[in-house]
PDB file of N, CA and C in Angstrom:
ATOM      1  N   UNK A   1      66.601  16.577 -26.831  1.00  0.00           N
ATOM      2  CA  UNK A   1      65.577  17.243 -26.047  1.00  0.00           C
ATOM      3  C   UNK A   1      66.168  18.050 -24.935  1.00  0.00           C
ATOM      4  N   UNK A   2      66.368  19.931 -24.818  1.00  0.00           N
ATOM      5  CA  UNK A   2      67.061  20.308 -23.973  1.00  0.00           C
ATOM      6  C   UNK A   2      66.211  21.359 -23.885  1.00  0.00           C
ATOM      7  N   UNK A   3      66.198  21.582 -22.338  1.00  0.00           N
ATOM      8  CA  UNK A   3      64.919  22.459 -22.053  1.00  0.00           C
ATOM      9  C   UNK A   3      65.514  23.802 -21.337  1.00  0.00           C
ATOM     10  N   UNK A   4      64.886  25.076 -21.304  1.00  0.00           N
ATOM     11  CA  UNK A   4      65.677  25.890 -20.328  1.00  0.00           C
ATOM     12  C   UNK A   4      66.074  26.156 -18.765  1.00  0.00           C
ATOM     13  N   UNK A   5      64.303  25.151 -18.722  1.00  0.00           N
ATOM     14  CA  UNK A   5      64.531  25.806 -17.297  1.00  0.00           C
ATOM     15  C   UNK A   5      64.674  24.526 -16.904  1.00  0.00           C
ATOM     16  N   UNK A   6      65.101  24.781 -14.787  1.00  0.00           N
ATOM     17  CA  UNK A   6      66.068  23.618 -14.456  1.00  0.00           C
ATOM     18  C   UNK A   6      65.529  23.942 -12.917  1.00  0.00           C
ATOM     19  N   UNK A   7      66.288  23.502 -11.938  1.00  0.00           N
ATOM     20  CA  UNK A   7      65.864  23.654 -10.531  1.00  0.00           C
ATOM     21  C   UNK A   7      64.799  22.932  -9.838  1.00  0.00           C
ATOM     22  N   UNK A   8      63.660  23.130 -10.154  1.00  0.00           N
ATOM     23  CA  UNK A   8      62.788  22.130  -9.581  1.00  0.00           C
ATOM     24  C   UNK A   8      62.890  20.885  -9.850  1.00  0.00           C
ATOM     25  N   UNK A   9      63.496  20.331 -11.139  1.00  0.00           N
ATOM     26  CA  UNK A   9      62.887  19.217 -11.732  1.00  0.00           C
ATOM     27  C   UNK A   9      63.768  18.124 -10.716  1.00  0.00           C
ATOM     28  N   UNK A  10      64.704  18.135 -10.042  1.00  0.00           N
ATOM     29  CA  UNK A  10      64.937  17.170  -9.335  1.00  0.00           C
ATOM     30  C   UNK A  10      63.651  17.077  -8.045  1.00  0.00           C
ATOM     31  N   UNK A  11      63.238  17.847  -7.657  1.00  0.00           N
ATOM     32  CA  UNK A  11      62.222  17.577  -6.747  1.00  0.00           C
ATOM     33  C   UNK A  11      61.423  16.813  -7.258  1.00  0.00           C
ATOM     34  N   UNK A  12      60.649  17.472  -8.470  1.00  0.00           N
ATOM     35  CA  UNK A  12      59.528  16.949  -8.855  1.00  0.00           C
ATOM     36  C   UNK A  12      59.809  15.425  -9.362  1.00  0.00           C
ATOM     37  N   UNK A  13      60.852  15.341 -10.238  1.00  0.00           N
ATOM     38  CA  UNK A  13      61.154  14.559 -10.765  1.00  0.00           C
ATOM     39  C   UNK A  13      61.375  12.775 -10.561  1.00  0.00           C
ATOM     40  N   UNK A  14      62.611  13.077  -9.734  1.00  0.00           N
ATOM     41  CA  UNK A  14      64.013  12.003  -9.459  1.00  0.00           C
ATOM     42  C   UNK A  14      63.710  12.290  -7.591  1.00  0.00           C
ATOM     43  N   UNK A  15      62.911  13.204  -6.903  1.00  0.00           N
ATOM     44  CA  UNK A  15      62.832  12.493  -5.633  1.00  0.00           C
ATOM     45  C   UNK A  15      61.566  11.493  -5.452  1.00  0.00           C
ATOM     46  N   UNK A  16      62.048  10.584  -4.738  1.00  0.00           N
ATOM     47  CA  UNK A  16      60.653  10.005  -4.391  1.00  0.00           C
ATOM     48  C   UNK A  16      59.514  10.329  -3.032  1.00  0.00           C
ATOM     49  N   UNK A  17      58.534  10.016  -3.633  1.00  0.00           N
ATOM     50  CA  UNK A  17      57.502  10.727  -2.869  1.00  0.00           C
ATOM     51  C   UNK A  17      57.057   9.393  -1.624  1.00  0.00           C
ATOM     52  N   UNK A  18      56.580  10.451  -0.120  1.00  0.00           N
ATOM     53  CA  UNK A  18      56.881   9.508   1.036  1.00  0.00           C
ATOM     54  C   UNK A  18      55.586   8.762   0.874  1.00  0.00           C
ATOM     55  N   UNK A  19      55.529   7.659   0.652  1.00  0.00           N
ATOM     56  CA  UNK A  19      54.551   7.176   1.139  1.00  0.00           C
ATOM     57  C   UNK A  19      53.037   7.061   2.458  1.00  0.00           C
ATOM     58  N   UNK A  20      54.254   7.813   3.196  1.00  0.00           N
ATOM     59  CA  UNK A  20      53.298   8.085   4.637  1.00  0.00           C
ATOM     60  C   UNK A  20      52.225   9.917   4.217  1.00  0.00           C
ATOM     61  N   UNK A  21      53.129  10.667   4.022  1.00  0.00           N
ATOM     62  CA  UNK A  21      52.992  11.819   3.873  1.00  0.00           C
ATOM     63  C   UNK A  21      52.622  12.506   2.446  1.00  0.00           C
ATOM     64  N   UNK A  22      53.136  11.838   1.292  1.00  0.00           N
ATOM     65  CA  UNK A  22      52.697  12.371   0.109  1.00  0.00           C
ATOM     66  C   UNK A  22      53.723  13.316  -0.253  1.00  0.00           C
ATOM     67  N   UNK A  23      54.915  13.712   0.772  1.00  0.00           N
ATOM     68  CA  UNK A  23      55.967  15.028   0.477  1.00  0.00           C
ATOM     69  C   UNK A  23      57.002  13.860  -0.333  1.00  0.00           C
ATOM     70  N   UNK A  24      57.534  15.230  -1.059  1.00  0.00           N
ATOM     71  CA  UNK A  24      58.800  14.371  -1.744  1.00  0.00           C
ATOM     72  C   UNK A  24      60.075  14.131  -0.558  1.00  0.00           C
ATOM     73  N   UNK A  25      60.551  12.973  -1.057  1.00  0.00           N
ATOM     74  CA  UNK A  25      61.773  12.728  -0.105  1.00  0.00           C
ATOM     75  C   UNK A  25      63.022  13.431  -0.712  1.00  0.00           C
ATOM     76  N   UNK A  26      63.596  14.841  -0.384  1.00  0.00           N
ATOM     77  CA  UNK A  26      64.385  15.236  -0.464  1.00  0.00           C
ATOM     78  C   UNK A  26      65.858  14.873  -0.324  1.00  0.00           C
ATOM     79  N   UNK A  27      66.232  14.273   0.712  1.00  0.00           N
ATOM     80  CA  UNK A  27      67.496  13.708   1.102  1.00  0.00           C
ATOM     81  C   UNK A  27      68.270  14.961   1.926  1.00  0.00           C
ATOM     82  N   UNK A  28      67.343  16.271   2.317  1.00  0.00           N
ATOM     83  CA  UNK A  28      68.068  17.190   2.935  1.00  0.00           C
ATOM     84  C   UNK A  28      67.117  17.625   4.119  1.00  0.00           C
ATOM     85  N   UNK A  29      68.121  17.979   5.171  1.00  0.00           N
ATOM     86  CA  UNK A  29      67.890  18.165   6.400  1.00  0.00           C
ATOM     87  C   UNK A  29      66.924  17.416   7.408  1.00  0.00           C
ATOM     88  N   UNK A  30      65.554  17.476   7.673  1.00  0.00           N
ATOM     89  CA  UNK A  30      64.906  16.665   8.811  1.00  0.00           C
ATOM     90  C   UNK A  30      64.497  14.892   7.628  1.00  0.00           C
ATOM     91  N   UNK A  31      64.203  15.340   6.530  1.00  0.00           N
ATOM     92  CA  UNK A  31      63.785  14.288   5.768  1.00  0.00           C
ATOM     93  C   UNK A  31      64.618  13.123   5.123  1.00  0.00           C
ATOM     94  N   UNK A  32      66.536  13.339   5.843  1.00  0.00           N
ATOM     95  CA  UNK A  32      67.084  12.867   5.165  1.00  0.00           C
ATOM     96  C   UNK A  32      67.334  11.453   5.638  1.00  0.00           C
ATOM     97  N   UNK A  33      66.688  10.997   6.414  1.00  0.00           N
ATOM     98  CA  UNK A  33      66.648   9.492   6.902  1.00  0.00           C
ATOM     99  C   UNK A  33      65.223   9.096   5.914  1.00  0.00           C
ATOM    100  N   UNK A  34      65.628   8.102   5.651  1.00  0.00           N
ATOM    101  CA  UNK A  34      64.660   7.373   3.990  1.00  0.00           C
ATOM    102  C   UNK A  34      64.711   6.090   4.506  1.00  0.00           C
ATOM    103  N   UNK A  35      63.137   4.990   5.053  1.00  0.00           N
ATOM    104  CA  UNK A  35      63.140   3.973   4.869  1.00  0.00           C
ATOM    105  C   UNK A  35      62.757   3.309   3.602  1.00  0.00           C
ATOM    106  N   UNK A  36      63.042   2.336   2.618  1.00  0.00           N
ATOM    107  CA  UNK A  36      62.749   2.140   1.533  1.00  0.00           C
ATOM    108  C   UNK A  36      62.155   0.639   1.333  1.00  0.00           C
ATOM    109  N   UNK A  37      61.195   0.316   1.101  1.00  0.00           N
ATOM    110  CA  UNK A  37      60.815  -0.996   1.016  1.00  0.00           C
ATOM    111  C   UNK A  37      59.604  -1.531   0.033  1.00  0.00           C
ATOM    112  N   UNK A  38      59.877  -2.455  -0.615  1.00  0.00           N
ATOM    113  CA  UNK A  38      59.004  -2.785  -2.041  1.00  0.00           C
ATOM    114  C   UNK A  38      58.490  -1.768  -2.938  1.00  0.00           C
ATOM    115  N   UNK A  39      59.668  -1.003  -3.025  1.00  0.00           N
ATOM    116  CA  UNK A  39      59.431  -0.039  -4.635  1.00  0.00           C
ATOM    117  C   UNK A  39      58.759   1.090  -4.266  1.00  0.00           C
ATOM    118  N   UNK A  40      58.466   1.303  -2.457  1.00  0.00           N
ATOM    119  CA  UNK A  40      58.249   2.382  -1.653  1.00  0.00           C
ATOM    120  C   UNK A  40      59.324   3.214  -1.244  1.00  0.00           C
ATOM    121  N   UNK A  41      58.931   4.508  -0.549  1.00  0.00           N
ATOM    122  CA  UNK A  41      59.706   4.700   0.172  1.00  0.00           C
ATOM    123  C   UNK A  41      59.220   6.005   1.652  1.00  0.00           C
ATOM    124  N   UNK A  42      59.773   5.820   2.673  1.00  0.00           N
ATOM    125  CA  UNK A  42      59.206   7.051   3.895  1.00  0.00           C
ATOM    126  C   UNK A  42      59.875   7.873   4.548  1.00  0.00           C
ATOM    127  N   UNK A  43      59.728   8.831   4.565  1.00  0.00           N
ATOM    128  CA  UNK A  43      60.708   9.491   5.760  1.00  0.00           C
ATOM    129  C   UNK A  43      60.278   8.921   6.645  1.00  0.00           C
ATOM    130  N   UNK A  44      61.702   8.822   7.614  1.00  0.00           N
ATOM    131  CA  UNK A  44      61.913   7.749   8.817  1.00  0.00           C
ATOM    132  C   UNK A  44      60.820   8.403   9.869  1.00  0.00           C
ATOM    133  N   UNK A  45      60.378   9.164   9.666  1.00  0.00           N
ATOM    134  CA  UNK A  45      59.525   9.926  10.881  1.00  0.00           C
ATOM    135  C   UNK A  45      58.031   9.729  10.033  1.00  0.00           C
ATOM    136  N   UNK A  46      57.840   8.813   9.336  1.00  0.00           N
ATOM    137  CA  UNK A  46      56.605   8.883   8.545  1.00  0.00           C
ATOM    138  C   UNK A  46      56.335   7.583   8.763  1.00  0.00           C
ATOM    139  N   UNK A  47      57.629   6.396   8.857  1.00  0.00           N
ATOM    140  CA  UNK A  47      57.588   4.981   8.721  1.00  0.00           C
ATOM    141  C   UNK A  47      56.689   4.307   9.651  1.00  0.00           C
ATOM    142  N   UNK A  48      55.558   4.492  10.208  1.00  0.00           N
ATOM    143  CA  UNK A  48      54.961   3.682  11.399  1.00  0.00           C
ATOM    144  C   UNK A  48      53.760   3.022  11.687  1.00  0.00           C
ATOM    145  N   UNK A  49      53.599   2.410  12.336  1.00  0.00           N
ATOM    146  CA  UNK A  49      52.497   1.146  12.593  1.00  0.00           C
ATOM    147  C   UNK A  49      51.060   1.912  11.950  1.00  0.00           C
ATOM    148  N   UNK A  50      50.105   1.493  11.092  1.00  0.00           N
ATOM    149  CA  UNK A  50      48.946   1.964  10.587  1.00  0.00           C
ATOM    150  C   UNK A  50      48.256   2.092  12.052  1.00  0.00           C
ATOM    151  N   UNK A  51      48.299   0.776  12.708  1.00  0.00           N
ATOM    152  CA  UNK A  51      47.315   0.676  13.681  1.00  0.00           C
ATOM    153  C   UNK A  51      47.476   1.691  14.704  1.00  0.00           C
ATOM    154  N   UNK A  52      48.921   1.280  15.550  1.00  0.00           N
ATOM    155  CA  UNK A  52      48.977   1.725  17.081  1.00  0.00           C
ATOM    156  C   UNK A  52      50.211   3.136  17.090  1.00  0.00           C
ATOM    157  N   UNK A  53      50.404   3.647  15.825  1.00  0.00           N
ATOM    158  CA  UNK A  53      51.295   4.544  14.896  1.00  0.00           C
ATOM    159  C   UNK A  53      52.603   4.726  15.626  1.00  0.00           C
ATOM    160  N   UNK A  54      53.066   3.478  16.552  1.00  0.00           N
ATOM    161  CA  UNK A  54      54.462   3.430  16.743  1.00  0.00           C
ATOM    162  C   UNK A  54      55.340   3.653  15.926  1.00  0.00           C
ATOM    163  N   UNK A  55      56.765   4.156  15.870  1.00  0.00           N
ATOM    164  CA  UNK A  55      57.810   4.671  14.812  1.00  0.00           C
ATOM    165  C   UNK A  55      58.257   3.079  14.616  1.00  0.00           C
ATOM    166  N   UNK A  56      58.649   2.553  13.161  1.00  0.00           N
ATOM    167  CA  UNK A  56      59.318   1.334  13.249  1.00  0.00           C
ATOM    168  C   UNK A  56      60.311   1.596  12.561  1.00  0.00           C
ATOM    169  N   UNK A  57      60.577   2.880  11.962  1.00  0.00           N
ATOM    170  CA  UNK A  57      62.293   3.001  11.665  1.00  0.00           C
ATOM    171  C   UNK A  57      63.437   2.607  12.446  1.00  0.00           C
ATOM    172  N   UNK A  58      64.152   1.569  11.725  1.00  0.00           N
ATOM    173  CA  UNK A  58      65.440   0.513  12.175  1.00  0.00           C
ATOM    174  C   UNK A  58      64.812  -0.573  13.268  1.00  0.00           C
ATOM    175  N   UNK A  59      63.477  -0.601  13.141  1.00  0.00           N
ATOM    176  CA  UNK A  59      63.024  -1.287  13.628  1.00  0.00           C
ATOM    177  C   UNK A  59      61.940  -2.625  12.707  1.00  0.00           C
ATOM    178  N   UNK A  60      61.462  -4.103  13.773  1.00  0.00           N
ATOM    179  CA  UNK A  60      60.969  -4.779  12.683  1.00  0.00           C
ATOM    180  C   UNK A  60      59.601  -4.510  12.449  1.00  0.00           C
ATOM    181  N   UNK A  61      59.098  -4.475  11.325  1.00  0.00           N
ATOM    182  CA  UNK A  61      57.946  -4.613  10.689  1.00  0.00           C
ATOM    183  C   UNK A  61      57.435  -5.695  10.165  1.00  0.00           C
ATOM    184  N   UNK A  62      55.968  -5.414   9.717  1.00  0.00           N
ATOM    185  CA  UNK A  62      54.934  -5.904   8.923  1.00  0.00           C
ATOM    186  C   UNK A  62      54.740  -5.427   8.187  1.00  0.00           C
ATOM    187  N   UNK A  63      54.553  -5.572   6.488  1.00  0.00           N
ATOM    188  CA  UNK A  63      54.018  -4.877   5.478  1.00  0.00           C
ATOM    189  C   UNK A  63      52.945  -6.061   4.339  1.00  0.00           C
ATOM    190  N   UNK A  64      51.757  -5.277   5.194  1.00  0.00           N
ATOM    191  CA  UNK A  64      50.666  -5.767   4.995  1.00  0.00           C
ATOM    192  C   UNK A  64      49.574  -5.284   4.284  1.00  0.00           C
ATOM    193  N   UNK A  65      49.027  -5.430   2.541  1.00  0.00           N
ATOM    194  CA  UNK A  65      48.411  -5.152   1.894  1.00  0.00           C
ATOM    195  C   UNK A  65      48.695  -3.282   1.795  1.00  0.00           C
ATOM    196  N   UNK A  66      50.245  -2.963   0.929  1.00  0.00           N
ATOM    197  CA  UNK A  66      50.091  -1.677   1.126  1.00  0.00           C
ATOM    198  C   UNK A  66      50.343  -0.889   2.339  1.00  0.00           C
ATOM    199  N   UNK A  67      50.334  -1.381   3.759  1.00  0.00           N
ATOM    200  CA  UNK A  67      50.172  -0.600   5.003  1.00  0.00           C
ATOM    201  C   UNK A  67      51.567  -1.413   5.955  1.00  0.00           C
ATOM    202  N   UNK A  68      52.099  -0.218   6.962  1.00  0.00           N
ATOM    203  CA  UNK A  68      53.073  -0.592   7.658  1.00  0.00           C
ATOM    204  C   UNK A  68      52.340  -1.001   8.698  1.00  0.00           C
ATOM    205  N   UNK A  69      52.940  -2.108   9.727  1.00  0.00           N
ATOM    206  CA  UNK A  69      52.255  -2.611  10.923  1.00  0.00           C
ATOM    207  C   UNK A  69      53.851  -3.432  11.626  1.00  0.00           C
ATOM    208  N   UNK A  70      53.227  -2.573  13.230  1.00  0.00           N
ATOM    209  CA  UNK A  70      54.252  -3.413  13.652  1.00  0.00           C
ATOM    210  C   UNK A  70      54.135  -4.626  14.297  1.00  0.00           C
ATOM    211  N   UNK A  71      54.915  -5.991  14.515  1.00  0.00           N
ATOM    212  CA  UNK A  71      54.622  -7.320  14.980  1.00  0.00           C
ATOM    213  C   UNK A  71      53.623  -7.499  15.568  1.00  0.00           C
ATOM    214  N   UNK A  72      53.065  -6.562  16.639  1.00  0.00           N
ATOM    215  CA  UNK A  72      52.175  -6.976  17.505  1.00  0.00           C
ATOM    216  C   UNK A  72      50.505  -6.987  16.652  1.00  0.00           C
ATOM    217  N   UNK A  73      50.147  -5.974  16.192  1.00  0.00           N
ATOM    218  CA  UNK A  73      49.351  -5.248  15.626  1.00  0.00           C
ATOM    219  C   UNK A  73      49.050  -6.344  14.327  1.00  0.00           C
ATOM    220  N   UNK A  74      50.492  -6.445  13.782  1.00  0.00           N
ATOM    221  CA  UNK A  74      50.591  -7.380  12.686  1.00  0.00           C
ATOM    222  C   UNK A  74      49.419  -9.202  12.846  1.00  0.00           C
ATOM    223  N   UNK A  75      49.815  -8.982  14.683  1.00  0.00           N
ATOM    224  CA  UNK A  75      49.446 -10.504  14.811  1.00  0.00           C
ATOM    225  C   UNK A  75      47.859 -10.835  14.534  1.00  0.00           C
ATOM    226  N   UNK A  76      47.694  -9.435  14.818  1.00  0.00           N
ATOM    227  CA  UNK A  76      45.935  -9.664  15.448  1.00  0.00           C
ATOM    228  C   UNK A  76      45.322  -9.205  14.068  1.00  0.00           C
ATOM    229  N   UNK A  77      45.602  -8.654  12.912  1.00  0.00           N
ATOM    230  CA  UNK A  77      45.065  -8.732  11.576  1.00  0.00           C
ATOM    231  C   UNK A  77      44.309  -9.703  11.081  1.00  0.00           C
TER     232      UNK A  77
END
């Protein structure tokens, strides 16, 4: 199976799409910090609290039904 055309298909393809945002995760320039967690994945500027939308990239979380939350936010669920 060999096709002609070429170029997009890694976007479309083989990147994964951010969870926060819906954009594909490229791995180039502002998007190239990738948090990845349970078969997800976010740009690090996408990664943050549902509730109080603090950034929790390299930071700890909650991942709660689908949704990021951070400790505090987490408690009162």
């Amino acid at each position: 199976g060999s096709s002609g055309s070429s170029g997009d298909c890694y976007k479309n393809f083989v990147a994964k799409k951010c969870a926060g945002c819906k954009n594909p995760i490229t791995g180039f320039g502002k998007g190239s910090s990738v948090v990845a967690y349970e078969g997800q994945s976010w740009h690090d500027y996408c990664f943050h609290c549902k509730k109080c939308s603090v950034n929790l990239a390299n930071k700890r979380f909650v991942f709660h039904q689908e949704q990021v939350y951070c400790p505090d936010c987490a408690k009162k669920l």
